[in-house]
N, C-alpha and C. Protein backbone atom coordinates (compact mmCIF):
# COMPACT_ATOMS: atom_id res chain seq x y z
N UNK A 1 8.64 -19.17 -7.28
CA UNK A 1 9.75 -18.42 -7.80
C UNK A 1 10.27 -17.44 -6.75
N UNK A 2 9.58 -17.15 -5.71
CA UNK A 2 9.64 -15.75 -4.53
C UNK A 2 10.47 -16.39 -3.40
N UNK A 3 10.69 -18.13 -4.01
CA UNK A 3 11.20 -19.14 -2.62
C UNK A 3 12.44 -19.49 -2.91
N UNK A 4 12.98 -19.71 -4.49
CA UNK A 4 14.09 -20.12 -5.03
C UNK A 4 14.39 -19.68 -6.56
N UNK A 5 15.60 -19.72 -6.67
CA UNK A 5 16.08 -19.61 -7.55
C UNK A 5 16.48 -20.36 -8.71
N UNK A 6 15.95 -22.01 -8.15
CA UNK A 6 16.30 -22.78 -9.56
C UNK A 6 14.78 -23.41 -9.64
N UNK A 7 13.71 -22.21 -9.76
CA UNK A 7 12.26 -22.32 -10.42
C UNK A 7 12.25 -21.30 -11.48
N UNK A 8 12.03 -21.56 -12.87
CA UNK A 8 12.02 -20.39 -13.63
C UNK A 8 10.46 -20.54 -14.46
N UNK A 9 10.47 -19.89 -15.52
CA UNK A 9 8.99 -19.27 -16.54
C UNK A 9 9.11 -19.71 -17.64
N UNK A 10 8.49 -20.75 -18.49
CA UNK A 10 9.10 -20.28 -20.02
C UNK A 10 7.43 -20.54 -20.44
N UNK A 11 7.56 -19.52 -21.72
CA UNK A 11 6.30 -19.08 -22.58
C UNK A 11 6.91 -20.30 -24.24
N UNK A 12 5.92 -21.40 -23.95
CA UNK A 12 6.46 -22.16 -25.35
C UNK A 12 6.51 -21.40 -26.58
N UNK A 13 6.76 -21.49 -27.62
CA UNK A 13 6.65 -21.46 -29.15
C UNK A 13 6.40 -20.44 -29.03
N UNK A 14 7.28 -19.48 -28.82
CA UNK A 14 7.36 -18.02 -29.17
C UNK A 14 7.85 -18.06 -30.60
N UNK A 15 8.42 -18.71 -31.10
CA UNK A 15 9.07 -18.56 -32.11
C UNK A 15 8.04 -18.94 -33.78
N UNK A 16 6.82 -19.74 -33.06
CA UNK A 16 6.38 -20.27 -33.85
C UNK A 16 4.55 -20.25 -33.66
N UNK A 17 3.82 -21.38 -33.19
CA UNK A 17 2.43 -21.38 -32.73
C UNK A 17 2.29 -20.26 -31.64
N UNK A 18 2.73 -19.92 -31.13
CA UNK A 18 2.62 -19.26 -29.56
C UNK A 18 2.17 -19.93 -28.54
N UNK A 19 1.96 -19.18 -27.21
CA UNK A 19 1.28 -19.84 -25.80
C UNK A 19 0.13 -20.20 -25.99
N UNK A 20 -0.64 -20.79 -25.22
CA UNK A 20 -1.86 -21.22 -25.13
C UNK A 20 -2.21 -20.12 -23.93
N UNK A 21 -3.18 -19.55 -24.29
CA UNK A 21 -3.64 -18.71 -23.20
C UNK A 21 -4.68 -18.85 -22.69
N UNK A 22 -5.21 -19.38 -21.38
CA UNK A 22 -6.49 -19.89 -21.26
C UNK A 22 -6.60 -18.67 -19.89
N UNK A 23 -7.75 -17.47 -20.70
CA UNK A 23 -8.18 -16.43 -19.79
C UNK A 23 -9.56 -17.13 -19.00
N UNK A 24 -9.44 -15.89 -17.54
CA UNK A 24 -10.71 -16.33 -16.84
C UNK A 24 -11.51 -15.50 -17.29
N UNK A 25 -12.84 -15.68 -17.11
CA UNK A 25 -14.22 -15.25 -17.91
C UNK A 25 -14.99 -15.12 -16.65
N UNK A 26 -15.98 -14.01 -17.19
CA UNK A 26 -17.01 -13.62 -16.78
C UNK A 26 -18.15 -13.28 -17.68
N UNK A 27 -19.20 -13.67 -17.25
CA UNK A 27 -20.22 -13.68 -18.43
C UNK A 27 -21.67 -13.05 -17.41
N UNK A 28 -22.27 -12.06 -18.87
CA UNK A 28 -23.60 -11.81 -18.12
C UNK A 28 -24.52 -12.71 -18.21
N UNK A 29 -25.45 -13.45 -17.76
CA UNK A 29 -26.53 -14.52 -18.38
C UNK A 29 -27.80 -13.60 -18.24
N UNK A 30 -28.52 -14.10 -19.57
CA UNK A 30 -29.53 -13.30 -20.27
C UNK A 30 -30.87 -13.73 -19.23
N UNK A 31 -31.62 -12.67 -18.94
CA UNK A 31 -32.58 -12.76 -17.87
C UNK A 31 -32.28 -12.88 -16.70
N UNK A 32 -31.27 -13.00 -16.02
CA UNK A 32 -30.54 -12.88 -14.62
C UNK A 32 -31.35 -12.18 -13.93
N UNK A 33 -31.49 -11.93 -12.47
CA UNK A 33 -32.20 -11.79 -11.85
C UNK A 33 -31.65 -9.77 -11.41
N UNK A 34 -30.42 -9.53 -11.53
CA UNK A 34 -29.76 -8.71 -11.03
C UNK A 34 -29.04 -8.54 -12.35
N UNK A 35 -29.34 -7.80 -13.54
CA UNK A 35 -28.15 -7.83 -14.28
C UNK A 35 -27.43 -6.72 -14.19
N UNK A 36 -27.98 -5.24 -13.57
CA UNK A 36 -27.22 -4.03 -13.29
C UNK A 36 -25.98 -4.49 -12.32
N UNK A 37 -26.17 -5.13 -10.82
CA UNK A 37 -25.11 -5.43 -10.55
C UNK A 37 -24.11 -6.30 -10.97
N UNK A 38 -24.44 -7.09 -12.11
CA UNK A 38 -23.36 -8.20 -12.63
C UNK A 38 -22.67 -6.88 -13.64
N UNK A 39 -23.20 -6.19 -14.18
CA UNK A 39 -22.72 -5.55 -15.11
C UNK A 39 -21.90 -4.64 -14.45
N UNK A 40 -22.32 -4.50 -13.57
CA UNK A 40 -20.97 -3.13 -12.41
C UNK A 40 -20.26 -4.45 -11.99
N UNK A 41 -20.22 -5.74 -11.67
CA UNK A 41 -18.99 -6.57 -11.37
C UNK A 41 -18.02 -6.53 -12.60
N UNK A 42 -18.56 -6.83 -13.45
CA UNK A 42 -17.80 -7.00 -14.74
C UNK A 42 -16.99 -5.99 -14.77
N UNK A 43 -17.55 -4.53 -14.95
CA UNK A 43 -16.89 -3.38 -15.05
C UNK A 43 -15.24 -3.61 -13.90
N UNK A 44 -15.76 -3.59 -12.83
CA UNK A 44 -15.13 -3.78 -12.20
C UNK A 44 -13.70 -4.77 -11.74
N UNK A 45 -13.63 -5.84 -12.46
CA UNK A 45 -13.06 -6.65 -12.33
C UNK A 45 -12.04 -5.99 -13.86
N UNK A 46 -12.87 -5.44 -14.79
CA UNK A 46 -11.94 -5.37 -16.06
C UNK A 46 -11.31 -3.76 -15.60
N UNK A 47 -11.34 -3.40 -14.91
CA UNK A 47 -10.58 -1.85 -14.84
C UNK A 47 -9.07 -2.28 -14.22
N UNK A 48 -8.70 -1.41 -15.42
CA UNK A 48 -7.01 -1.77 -14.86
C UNK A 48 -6.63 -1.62 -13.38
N UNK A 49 -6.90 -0.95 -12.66
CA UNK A 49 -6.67 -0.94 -11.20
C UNK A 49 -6.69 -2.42 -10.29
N UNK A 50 -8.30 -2.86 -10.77
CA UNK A 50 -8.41 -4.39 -10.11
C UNK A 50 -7.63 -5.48 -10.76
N UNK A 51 -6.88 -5.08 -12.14
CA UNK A 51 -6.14 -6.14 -12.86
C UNK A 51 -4.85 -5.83 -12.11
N UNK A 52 -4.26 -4.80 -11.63
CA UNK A 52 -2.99 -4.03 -11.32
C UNK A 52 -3.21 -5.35 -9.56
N UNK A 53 -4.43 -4.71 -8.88
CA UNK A 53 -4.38 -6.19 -7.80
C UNK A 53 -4.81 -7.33 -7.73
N UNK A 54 -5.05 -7.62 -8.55
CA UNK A 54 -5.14 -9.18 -8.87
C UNK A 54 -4.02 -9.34 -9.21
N UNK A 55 -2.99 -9.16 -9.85
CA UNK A 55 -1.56 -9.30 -10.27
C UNK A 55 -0.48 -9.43 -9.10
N UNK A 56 -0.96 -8.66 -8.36
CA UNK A 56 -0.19 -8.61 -7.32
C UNK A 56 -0.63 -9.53 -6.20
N UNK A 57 -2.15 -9.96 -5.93
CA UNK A 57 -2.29 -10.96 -4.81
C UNK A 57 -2.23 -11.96 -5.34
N UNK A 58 -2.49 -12.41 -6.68
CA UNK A 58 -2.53 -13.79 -6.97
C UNK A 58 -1.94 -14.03 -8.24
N UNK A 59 -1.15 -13.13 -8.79
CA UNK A 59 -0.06 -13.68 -9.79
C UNK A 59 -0.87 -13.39 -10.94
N UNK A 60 -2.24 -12.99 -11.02
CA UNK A 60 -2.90 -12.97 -12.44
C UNK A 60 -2.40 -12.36 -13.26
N UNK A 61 -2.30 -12.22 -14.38
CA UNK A 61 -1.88 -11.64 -15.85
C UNK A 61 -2.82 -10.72 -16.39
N UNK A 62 -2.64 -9.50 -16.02
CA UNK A 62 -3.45 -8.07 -16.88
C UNK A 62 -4.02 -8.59 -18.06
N UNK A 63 -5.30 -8.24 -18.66
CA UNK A 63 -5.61 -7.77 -19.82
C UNK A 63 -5.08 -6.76 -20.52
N UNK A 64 -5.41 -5.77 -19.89
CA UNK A 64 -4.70 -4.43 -20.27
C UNK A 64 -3.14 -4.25 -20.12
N UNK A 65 -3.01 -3.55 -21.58
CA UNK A 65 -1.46 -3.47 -21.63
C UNK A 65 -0.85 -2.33 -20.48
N UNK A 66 0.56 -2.07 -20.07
CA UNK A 66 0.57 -1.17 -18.88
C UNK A 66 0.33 -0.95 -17.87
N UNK A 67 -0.63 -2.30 -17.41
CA UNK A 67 -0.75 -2.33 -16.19
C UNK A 67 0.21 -2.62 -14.97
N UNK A 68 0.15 -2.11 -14.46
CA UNK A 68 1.74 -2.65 -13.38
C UNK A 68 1.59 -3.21 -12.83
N UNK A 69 2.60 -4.45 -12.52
CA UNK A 69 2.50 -5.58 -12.66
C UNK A 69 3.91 -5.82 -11.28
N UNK A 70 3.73 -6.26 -10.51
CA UNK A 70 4.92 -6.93 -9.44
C UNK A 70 6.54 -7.70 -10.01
N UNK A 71 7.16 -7.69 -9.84
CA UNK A 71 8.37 -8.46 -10.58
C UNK A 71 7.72 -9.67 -10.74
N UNK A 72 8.40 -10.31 -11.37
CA UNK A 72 7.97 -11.90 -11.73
C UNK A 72 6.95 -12.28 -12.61
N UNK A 73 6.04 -11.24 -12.39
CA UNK A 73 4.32 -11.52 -12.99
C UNK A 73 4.34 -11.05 -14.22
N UNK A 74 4.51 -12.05 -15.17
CA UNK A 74 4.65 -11.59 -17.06
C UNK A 74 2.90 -11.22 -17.56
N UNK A 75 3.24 -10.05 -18.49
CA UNK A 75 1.82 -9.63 -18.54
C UNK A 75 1.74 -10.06 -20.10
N UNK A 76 0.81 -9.87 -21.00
CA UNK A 76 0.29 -10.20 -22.19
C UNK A 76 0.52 -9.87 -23.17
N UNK A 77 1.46 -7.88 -22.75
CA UNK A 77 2.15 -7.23 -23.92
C UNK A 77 3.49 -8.48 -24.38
N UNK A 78 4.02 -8.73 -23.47
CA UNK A 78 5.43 -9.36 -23.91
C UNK A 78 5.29 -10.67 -24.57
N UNK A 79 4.29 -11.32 -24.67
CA UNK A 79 3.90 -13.26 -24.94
C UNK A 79 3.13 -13.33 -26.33
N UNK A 80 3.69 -13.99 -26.88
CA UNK A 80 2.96 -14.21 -28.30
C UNK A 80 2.01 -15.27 -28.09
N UNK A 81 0.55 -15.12 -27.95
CA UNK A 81 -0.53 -15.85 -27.70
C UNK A 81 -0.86 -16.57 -28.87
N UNK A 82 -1.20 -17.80 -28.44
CA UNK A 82 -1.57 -18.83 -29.79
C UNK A 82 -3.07 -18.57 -30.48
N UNK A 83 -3.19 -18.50 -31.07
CA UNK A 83 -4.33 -17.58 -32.20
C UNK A 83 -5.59 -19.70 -32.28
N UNK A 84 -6.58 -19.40 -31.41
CA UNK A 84 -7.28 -20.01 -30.78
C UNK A 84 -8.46 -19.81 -31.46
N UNK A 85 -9.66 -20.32 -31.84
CA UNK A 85 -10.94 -20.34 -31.64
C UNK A 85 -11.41 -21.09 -30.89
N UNK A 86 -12.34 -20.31 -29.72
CA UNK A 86 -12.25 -20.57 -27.91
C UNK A 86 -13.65 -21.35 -28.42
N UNK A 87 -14.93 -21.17 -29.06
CA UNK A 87 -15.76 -21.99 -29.76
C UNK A 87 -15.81 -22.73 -30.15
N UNK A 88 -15.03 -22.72 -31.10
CA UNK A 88 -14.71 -24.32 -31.94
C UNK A 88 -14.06 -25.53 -30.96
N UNK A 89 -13.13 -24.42 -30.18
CA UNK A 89 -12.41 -25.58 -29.34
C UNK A 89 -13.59 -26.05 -28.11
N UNK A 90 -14.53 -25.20 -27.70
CA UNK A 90 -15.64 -25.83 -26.33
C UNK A 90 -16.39 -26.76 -27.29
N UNK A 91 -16.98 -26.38 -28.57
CA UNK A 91 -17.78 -27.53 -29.22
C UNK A 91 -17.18 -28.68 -29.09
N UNK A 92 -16.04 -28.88 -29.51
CA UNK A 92 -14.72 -30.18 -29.67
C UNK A 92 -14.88 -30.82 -28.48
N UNK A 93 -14.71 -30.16 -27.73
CA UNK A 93 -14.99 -30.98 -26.45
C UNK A 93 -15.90 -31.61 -25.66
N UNK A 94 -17.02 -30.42 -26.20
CA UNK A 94 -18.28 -31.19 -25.64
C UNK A 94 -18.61 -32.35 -26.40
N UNK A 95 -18.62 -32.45 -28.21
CA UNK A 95 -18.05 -33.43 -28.27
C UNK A 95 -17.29 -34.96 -27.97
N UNK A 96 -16.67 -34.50 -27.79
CA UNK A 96 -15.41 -35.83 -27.08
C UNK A 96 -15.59 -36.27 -25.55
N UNK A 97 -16.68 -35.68 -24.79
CA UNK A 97 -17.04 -35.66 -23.32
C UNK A 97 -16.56 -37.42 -23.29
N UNK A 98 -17.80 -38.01 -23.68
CA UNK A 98 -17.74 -39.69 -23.26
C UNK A 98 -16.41 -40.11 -23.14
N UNK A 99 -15.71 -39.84 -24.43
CA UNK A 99 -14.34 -40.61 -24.69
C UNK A 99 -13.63 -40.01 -23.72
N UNK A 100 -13.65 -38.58 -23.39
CA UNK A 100 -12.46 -38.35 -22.52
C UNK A 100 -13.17 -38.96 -20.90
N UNK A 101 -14.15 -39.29 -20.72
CA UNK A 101 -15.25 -40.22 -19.45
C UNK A 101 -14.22 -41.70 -19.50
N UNK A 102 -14.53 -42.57 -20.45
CA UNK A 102 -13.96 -43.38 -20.35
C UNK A 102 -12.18 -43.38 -20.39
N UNK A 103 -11.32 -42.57 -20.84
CA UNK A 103 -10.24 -42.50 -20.89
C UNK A 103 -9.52 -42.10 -19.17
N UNK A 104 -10.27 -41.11 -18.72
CA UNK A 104 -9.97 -41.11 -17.52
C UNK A 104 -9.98 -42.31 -16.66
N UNK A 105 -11.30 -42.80 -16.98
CA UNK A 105 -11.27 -44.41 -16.19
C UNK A 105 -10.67 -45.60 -16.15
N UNK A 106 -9.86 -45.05 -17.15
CA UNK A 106 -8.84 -46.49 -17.63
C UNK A 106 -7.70 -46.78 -16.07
C-alpha cells in the first residue's frame, strides 16, 4: 500500500459475522525450564509501547486500544471481530488433520 495507490484494505462482514481475526500467541509452558524469563517476555511483548513498534516495523495490529499506530496500520478499536471459539475451532481441526493430508495431495 506504501508503493501504490490502486492496493487497498477491506475488513469483510462488518455489517454482519465480522473479520476473522487470527492473533499471534504466546504461551507459558508448564514446567519450562526458565519460566521467570518467559514471563518478563510475555510482559513485554504485551506492553503497549512494544505493540506501538511492532506496528510500525511490521504492520502488526495493537491489542491495546490507543495505541499509535503509523498511517495505514488499522488497529482493533475500529474492526468488528468475528466472535470465534479459538478451541473448538483447534479441536475441529485436529480432527480433520488426515482429510485435510489427503486433500492437499490431490
Amino acid at each position: 500500500m506504501k508503493e501504490s495507490d490502486d492496493v487497498g484494505m477491506v475488513f469483510p462482514d462488518q455489517d454482519s459475522l465480522g473479520t476473522l481475526i487470527m492473533p499471534n500467541a504466546i504461551v507459558l509452558i508448564k514446567n519450562s525450564p526458565n519460566p521467570e524469563n518467559a514471563k518478563k517476555l510475555a510482559d513485554f511483548l504485551l506492553r503497549p509501547e512494544t505493540e506501538a513498534l511492532l506496528a510500525k516495523l511490521c504492520a502488526q495490529m495493537p491489542l491495546h486500544k490507543g495505541v499509535q499506530v503509523p498511517d495505514g496500520i488499522p488497529t482493533l478499536d475500529n474492526i468488528k471481530p468475528m466472535k470465534i471459539d479459538y478451541d473448538h475451532t483447534a479441536r475441529k481441526l485436529t480432527e480433520i488433520q488426515d482429510y485435510l493430508k489427503q486433500w492437499v495431495g490431490q
